[in-house]
C-alpha atoms as a PDB file:
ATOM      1  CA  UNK A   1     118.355  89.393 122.295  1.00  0.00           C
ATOM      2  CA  UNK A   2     115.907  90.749 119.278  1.00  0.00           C
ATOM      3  CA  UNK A   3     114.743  93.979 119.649  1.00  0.00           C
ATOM      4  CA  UNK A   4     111.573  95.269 117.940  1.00  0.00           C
ATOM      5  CA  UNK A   5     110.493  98.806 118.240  1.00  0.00           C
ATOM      6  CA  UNK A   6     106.787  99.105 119.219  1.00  0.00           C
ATOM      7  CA  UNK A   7     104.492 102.196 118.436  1.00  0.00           C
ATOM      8  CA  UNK A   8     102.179 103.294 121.932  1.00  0.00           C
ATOM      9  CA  UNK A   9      99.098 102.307 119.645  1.00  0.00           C
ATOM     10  CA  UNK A  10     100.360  99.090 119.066  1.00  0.00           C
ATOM     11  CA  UNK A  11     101.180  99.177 122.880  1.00  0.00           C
ATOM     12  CA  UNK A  12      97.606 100.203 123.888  1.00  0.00           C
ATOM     13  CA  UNK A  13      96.058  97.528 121.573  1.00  0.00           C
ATOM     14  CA  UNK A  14      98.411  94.516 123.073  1.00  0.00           C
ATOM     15  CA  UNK A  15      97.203  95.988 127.033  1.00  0.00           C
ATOM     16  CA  UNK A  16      93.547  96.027 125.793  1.00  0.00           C
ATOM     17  CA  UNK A  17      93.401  92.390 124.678  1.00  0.00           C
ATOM     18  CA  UNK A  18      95.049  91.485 128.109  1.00  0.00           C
ATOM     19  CA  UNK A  19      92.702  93.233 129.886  1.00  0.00           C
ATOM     20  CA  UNK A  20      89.852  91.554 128.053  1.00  0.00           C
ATOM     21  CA  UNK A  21      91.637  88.639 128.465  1.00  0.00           C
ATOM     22  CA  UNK A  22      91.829  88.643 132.128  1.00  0.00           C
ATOM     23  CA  UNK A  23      88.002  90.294 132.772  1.00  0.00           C
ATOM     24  CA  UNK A  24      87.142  87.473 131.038  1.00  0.00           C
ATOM     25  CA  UNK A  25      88.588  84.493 132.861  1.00  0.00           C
ATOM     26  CA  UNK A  26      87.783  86.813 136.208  1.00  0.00           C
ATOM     27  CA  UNK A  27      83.866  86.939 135.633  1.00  0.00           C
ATOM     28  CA  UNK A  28      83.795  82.808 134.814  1.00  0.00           C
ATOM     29  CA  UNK A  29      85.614  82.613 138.129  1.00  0.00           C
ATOM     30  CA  UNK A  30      83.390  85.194 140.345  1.00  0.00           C
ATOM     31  CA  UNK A  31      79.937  84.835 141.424  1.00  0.00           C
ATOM     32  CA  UNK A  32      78.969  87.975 141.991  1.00  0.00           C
ATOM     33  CA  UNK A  33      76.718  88.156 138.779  1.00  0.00           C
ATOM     34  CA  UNK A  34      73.968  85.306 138.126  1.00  0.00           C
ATOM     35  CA  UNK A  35      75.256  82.712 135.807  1.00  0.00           C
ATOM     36  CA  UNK A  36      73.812  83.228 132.653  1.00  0.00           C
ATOM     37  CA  UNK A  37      75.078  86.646 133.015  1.00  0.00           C
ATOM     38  CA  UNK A  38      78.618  85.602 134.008  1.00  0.00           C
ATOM     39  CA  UNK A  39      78.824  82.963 131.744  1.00  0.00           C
ATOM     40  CA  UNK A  40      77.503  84.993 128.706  1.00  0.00           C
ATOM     41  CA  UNK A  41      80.139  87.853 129.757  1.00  0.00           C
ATOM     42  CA  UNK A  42      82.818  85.870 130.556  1.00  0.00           C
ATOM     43  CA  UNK A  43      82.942  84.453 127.211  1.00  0.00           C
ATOM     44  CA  UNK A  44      82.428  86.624 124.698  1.00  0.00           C
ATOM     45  CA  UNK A  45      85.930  88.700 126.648  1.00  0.00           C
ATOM     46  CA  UNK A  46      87.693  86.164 126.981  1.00  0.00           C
ATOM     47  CA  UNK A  47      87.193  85.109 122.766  1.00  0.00           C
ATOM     48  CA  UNK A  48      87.490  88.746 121.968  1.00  0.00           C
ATOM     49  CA  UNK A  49      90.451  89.030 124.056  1.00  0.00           C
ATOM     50  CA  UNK A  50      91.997  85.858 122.845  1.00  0.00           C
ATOM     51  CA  UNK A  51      91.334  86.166 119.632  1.00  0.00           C
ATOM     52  CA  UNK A  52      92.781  89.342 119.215  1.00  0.00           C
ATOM     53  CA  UNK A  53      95.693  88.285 120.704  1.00  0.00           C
ATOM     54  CA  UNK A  54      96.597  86.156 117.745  1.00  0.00           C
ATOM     55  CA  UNK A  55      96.982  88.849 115.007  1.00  0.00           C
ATOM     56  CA  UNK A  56      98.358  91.878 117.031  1.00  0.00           C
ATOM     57  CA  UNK A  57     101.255  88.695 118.512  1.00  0.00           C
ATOM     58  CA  UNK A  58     102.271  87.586 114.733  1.00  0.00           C
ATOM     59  CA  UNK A  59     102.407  91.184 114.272  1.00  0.00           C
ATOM     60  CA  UNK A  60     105.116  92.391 116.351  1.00  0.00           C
ATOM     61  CA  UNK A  61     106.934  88.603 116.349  1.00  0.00           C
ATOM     62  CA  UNK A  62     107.098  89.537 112.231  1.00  0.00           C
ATOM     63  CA  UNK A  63     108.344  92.912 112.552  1.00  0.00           C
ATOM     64  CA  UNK A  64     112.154  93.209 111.630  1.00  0.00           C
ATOM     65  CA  UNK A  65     114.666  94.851 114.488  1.00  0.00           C
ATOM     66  CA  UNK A  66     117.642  98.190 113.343  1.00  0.00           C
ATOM     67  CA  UNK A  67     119.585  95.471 115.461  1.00  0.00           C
ATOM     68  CA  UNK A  68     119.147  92.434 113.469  1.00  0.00           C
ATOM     69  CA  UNK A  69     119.313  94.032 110.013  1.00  0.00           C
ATOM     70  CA  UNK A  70     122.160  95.627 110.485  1.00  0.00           C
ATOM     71  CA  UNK A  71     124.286  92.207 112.055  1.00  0.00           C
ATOM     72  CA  UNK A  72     122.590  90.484 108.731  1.00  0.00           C
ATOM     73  CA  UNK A  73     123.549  93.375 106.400  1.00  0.00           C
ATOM     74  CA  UNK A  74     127.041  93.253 107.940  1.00  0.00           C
ATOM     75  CA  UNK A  75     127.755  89.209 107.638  1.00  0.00           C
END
Protein backbone atom coordinates (compact mmCIF):
# COMPACT_ATOMS: atom_id res chain seq x y z
CA UNK A 1 0.00 0.00 0.00
CA UNK A 2 1.51 3.73 -0.87
CA UNK A 3 1.45 6.00 1.73
CA UNK A 4 1.51 9.79 1.20
CA UNK A 5 1.63 12.16 4.05
CA UNK A 6 -1.03 14.92 3.75
CA UNK A 7 -0.79 18.47 5.41
CA UNK A 8 -4.54 19.52 7.30
CA UNK A 9 -4.57 22.42 4.59
CA UNK A 10 -4.28 20.15 1.94
CA UNK A 11 -6.92 18.10 3.95
CA UNK A 12 -9.34 21.07 4.32
CA UNK A 13 -8.98 21.97 0.58
CA UNK A 14 -9.75 18.14 -0.67
CA UNK A 15 -13.21 18.30 2.05
CA UNK A 16 -14.11 21.73 0.53
CA UNK A 17 -14.24 20.61 -3.10
CA UNK A 18 -16.39 17.58 -1.88
CA UNK A 19 -18.60 19.60 -0.22
CA UNK A 20 -19.06 21.83 -3.25
CA UNK A 21 -19.22 18.91 -5.06
CA UNK A 22 -22.08 17.38 -3.35
CA UNK A 23 -24.18 20.98 -2.69
CA UNK A 24 -23.97 21.04 -6.10
CA UNK A 25 -25.47 17.83 -7.42
CA UNK A 26 -27.99 18.28 -4.15
CA UNK A 27 -29.55 21.71 -5.36
CA UNK A 28 -30.01 20.19 -9.26
CA UNK A 29 -31.79 17.39 -7.44
CA UNK A 30 -34.07 19.53 -4.85
CA UNK A 31 -36.85 21.75 -5.59
CA UNK A 32 -37.00 23.75 -2.93
CA UNK A 33 -35.53 26.85 -4.83
CA UNK A 34 -37.20 28.02 -8.29
CA UNK A 35 -35.33 26.67 -11.20
CA UNK A 36 -33.40 29.26 -12.57
CA UNK A 37 -32.13 29.65 -9.16
CA UNK A 38 -31.34 25.95 -8.65
CA UNK A 39 -30.10 25.43 -11.86
CA UNK A 40 -27.80 28.56 -11.86
CA UNK A 41 -26.51 27.34 -8.24
CA UNK A 42 -26.28 23.98 -8.85
CA UNK A 43 -23.88 24.49 -11.53
CA UNK A 44 -21.54 26.84 -10.96
CA UNK A 45 -20.73 24.22 -7.37
CA UNK A 46 -20.74 21.52 -8.90
CA UNK A 47 -17.87 23.03 -11.83
CA UNK A 48 -16.11 24.74 -9.02
CA UNK A 49 -16.17 21.70 -7.04
CA UNK A 50 -15.22 19.46 -9.86
CA UNK A 51 -12.88 21.34 -11.23
CA UNK A 52 -10.95 21.78 -8.33
CA UNK A 53 -10.91 18.39 -7.77
CA UNK A 54 -8.60 17.80 -10.67
CA UNK A 55 -5.47 19.74 -9.52
CA UNK A 56 -5.59 19.25 -5.66
CA UNK A 57 -6.10 14.91 -6.91
CA UNK A 58 -2.80 15.00 -9.29
CA UNK A 59 -1.41 16.70 -6.40
CA UNK A 60 -1.35 14.28 -3.70
CA UNK A 61 -1.39 11.09 -6.44
CA UNK A 62 2.27 12.93 -7.46
CA UNK A 63 3.55 13.34 -4.11
CA UNK A 64 6.38 10.75 -3.24
CA UNK A 65 5.82 8.40 0.12
CA UNK A 66 9.19 7.94 3.25
CA UNK A 67 7.78 4.34 2.41
CA UNK A 68 8.36 4.06 -1.19
CA UNK A 69 11.66 5.95 -1.34
CA UNK A 70 13.20 4.20 0.99
CA UNK A 71 12.14 0.34 -0.63
CA UNK A 72 13.49 2.17 -4.06
CA UNK A 73 16.64 3.59 -2.39
CA UNK A 74 17.19 0.14 -0.86
CA UNK A 75 16.75 -2.17 -4.24
Amino acid sequence: MIERKLTIAEIILIAGTRVALGAGIGLLLSSRLNNDQRKAAGLALTLVGGLTTIPLALGVIGKKSATTTEIRAAA
